[in-house]
N, C-alpha and C. Protein backbone atom coordinates (compact mmCIF):
# COMPACT_ATOMS: atom_id res chain seq x y z
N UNK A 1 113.52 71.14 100.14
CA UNK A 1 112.98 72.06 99.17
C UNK A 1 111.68 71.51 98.56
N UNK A 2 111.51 70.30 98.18
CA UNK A 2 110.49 69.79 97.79
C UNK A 2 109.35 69.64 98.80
N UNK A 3 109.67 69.69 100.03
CA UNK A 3 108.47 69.80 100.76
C UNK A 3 108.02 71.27 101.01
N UNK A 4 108.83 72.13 101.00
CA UNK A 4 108.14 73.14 100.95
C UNK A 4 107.52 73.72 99.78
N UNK A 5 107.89 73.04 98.42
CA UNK A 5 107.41 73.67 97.60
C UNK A 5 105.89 72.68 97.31
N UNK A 6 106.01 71.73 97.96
CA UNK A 6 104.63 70.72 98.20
C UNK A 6 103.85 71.72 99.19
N UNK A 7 104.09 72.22 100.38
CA UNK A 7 103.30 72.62 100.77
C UNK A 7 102.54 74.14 100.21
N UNK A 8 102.83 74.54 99.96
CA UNK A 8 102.93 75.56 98.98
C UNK A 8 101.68 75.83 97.76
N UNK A 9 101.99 74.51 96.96
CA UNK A 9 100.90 74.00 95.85
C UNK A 9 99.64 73.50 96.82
N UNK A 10 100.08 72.86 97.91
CA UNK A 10 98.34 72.60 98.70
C UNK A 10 97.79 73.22 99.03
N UNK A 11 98.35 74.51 99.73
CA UNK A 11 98.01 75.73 100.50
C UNK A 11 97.21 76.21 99.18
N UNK A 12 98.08 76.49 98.21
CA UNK A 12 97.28 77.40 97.04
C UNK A 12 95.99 76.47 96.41
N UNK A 13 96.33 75.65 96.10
CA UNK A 13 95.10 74.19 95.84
C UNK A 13 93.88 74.51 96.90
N UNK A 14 94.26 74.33 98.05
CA UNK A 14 93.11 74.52 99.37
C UNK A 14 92.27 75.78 99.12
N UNK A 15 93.42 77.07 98.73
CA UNK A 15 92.68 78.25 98.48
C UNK A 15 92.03 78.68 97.47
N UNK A 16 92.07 78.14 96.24
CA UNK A 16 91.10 78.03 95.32
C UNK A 16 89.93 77.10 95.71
N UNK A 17 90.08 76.12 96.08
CA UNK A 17 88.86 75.37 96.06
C UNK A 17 87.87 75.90 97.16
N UNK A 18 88.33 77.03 98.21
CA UNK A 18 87.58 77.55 99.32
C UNK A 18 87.27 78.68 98.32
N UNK A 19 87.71 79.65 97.34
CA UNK A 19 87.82 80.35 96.88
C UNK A 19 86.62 80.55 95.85
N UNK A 20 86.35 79.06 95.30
CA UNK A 20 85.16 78.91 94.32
C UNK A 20 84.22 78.23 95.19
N UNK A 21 84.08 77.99 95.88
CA UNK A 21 82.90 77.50 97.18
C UNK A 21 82.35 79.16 97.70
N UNK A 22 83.42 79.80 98.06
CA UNK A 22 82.54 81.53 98.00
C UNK A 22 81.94 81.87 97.40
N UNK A 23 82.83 82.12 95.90
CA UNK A 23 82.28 82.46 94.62
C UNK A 23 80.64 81.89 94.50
N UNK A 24 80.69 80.91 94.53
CA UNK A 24 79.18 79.92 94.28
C UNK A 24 78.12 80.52 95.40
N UNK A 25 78.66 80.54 95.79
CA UNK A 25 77.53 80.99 97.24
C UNK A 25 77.31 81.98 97.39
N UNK A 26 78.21 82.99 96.53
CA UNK A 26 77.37 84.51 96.36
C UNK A 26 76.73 84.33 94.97
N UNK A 27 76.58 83.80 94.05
CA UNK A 27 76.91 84.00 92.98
C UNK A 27 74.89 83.07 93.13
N UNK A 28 74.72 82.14 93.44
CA UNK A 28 73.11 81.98 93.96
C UNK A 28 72.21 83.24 94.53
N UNK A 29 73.51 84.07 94.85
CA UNK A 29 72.78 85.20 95.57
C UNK A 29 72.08 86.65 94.56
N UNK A 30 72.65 86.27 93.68
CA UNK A 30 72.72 87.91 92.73
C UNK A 30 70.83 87.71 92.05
N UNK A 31 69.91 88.32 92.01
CA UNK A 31 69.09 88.51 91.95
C UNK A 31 68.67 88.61 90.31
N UNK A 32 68.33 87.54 90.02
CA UNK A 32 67.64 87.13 88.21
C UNK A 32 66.29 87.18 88.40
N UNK A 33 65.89 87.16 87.02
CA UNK A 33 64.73 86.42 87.32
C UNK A 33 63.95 85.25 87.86
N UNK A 34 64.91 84.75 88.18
CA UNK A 34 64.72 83.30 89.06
C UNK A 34 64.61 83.41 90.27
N UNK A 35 65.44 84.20 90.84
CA UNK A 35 65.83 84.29 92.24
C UNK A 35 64.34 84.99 93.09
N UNK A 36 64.24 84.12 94.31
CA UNK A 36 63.24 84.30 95.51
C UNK A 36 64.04 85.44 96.26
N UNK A 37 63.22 86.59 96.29
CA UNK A 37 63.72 87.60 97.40
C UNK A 37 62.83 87.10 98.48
N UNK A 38 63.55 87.33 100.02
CA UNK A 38 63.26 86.92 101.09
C UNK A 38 63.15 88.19 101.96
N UNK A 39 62.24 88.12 102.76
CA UNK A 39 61.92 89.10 103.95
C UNK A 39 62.01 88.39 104.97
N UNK A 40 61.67 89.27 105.95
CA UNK A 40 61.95 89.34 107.54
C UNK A 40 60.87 90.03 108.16
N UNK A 41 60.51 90.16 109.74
CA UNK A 41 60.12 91.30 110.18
C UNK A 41 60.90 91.64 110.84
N UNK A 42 60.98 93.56 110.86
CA UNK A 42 62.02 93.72 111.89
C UNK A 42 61.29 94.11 113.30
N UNK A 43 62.11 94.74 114.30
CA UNK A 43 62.26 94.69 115.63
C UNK A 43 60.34 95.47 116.07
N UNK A 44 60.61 96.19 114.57
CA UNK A 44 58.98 97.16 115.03
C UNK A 44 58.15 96.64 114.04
N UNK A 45 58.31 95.05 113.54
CA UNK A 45 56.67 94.18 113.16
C UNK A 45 56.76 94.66 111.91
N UNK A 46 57.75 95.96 110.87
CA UNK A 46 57.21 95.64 109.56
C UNK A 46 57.85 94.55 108.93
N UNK A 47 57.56 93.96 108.02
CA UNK A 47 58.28 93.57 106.81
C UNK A 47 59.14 94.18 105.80
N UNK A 48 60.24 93.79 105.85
CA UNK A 48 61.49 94.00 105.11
C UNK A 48 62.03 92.95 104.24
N UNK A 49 62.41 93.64 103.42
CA UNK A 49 63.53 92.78 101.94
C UNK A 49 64.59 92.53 102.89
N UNK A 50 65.14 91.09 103.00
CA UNK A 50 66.50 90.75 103.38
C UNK A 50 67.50 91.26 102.82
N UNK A 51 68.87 91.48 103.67
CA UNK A 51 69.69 91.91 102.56
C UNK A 51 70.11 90.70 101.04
N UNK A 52 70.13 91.58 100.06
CA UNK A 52 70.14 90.82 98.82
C UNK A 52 71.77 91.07 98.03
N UNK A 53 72.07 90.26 96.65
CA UNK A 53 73.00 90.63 96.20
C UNK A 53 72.37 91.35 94.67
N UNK A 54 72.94 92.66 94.28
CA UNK A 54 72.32 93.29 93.11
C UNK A 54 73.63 93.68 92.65
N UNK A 55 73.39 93.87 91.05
CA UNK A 55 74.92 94.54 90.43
C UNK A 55 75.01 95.85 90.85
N UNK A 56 74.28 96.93 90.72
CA UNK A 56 74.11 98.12 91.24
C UNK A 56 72.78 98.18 92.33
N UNK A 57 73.00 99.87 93.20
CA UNK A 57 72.26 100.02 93.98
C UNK A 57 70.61 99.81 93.53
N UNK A 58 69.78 99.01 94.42
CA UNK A 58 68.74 99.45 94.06
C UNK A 58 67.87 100.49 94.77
N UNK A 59 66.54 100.83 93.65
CA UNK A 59 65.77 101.90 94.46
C UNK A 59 65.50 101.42 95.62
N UNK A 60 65.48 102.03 96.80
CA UNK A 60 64.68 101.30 97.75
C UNK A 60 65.88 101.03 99.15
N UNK A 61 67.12 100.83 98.70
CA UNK A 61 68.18 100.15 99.56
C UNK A 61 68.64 101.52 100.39
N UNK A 62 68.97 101.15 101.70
CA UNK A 62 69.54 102.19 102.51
C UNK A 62 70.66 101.86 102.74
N UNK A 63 71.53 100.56 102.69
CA UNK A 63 73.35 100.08 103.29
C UNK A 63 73.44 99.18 102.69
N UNK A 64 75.15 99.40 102.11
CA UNK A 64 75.74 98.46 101.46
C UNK A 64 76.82 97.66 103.03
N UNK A 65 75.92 96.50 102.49
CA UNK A 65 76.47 95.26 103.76
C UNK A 65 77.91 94.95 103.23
N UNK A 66 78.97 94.66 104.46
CA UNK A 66 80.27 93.90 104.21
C UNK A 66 79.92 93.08 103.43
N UNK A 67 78.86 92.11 102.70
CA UNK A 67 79.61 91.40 102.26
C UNK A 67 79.26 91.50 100.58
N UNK A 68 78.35 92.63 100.09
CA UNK A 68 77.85 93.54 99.36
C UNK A 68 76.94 92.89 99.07
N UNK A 69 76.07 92.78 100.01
CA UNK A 69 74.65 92.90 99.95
C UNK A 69 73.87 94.39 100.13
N UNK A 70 72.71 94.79 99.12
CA UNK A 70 71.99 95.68 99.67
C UNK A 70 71.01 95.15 100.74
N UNK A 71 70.97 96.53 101.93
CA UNK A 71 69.80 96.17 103.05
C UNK A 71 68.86 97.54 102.60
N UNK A 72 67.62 96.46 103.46
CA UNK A 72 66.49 97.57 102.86
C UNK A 72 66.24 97.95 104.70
N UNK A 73 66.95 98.12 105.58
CA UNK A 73 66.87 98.35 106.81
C UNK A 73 66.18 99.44 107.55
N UNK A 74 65.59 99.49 108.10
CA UNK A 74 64.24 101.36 108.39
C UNK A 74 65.03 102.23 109.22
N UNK A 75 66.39 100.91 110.33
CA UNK A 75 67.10 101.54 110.89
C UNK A 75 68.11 101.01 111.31
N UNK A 76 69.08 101.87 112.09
CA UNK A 76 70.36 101.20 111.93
C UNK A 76 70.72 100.01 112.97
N UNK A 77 69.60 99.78 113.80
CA UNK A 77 69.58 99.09 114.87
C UNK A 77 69.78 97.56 113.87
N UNK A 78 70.77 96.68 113.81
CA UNK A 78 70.63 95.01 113.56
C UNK A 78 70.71 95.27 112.06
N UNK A 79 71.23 96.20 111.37
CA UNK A 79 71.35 96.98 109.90
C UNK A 79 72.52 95.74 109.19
N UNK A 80 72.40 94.97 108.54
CA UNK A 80 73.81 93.89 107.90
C UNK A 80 73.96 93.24 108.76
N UNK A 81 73.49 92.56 109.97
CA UNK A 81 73.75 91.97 111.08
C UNK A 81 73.76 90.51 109.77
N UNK A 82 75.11 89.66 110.24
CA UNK A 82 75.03 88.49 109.69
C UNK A 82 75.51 88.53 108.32
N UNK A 83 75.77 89.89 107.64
CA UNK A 83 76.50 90.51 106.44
C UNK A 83 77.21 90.60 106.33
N UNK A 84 78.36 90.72 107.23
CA UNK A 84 79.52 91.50 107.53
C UNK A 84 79.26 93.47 108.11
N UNK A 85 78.38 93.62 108.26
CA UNK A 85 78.33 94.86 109.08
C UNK A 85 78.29 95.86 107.87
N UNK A 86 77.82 97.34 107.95
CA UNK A 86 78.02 98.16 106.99
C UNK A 86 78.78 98.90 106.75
N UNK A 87 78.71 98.66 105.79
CA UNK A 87 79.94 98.98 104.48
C UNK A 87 80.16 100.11 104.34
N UNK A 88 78.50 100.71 104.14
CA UNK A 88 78.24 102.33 102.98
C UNK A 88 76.70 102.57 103.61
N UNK A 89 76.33 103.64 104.26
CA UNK A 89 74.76 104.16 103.96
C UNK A 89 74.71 104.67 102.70
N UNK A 90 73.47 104.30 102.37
CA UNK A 90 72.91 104.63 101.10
C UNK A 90 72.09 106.40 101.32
């Protein structure tokens, strides 16, 4: 009994600490005044806003990415690629 209830507390231990290692790593992502927005070019040479993290939609965004990022994408070709895929057209 005690080992299973040991394994148990590690499993849950393990999953918080992976749990706030997410947290953190989106949480660099949410767009302040601090934060560097990053572009790309896409497949047809323009420049695009990477997908970003925002509290609400912004002007401008066409898909909410799996992993709720907005994309500013022209099209659906490579649209959240690396996001988790889309979520929502805007």
């Amino acid at each position: 009994m005690k080992r299973i209830i040991t394994l148990v507390l590690l499993s849950f231990l393990s999953y918080c600490s992976y749990a706030q290692k997410a947290d953190s790593t989106h949480a660099v992502h949410h767009v302040t005044h601090a934060t560097t927005i990053h572009h790309y070019k896409n497949h047809e040479g323009h420049t695009v806003q990477s997908p970003t993290y925002y509290d609400k939609a912004p002007e401008g965004a066409t898909a909410v990415c799996g992993d709720g990022t907005y994309s500013y994408s022209e099209s659906h070709r490579g649209t959240c690629s690396h996001h988790g895929g889309v979520r929502k057209w805007l």
